[in-house]
Protein backbone atom coordinates (compact mmCIF):
# COMPACT_ATOMS: atom_id res chain seq x y z
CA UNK A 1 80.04 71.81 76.37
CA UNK A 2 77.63 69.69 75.32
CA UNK A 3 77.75 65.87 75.64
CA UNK A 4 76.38 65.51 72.47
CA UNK A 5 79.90 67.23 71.15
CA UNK A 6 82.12 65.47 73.15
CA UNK A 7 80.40 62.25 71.90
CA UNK A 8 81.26 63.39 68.13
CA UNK A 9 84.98 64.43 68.53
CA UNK A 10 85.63 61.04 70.02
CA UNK A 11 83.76 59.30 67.32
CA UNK A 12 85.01 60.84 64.99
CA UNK A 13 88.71 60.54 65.98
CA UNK A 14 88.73 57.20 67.08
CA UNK A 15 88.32 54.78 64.07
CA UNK A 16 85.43 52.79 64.39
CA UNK A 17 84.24 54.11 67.92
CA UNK A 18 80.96 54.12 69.90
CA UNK A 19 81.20 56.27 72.74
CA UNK A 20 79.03 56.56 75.86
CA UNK A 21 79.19 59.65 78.26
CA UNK A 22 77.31 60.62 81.46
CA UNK A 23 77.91 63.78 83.31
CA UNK A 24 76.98 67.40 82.75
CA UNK A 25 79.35 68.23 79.76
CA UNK A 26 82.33 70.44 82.17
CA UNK A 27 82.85 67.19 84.11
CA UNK A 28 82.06 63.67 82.24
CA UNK A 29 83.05 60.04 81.64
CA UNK A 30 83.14 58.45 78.71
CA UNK A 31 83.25 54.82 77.56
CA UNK A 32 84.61 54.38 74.83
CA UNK A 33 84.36 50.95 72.58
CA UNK A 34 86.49 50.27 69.38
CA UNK A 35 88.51 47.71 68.00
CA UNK A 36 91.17 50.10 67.25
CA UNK A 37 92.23 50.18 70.16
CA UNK A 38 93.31 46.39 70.14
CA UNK A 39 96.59 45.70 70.98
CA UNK A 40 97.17 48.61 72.68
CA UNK A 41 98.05 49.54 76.05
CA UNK A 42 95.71 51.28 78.52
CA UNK A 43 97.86 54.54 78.47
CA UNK A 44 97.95 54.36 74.74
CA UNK A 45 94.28 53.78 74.16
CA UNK A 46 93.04 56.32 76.87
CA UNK A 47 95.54 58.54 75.62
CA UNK A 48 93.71 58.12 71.89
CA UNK A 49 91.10 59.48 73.10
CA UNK A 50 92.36 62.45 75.06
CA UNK A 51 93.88 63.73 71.43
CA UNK A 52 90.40 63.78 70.35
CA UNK A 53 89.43 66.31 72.80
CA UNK A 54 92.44 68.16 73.66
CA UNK A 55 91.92 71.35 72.55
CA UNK A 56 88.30 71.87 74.81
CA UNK A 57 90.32 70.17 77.74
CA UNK A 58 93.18 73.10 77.00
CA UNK A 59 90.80 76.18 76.39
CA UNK A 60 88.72 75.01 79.88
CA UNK A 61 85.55 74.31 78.29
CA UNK A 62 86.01 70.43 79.28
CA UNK A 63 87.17 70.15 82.91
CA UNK A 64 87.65 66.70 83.72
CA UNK A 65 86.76 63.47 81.47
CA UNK A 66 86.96 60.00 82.71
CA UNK A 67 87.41 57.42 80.36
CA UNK A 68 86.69 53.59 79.95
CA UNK A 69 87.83 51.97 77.18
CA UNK A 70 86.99 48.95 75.74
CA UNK A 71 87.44 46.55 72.70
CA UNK A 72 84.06 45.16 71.03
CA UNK A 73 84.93 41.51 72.33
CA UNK A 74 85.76 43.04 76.02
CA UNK A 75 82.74 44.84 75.62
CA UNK A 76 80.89 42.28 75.46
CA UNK A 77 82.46 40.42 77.80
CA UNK A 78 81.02 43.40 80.05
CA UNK A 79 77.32 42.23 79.21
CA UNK A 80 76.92 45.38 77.95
């Protein structure tokens, strides 16, 4: 799988989300910066963005994904 794919599931399932990802596209990490995920728990937001690529982590073609998540303020906060 392509990061490039992965990228555009999480974008587009997570309102108002720029994701990052490094890796070779079996095995990644992603950060993964929206507001939406304000308020939110850690669980809840990384779990967000699990639902957006669930079905390549069930068939196999995703192995492993890392995630990092992030609102825009802590985000910045980063100096990123």
């Amino acid at each position: 799988m392509e990061l490039s794919d992965i990228k555009v599931r999480i974008e587009t399932g997570i309102p108002g989300a720029t994701a990052i990802l490094s890796g070779d596209g079996c095995n990644c990490e992603a950060t993964v910066v929206s507001d939406s995920f304000a308020g939110q728990g850690l669980l809840a937001q990384q779990r967000a963005v699990m639902a957006t690529v669930r079905e390549e982590i069930t068939s196999g073609e995703l192995h492993a994904l890392a995630i990092k998540t992030y609102t825009e303020a802590e985000w910045q906060q980063q100096g990123s």
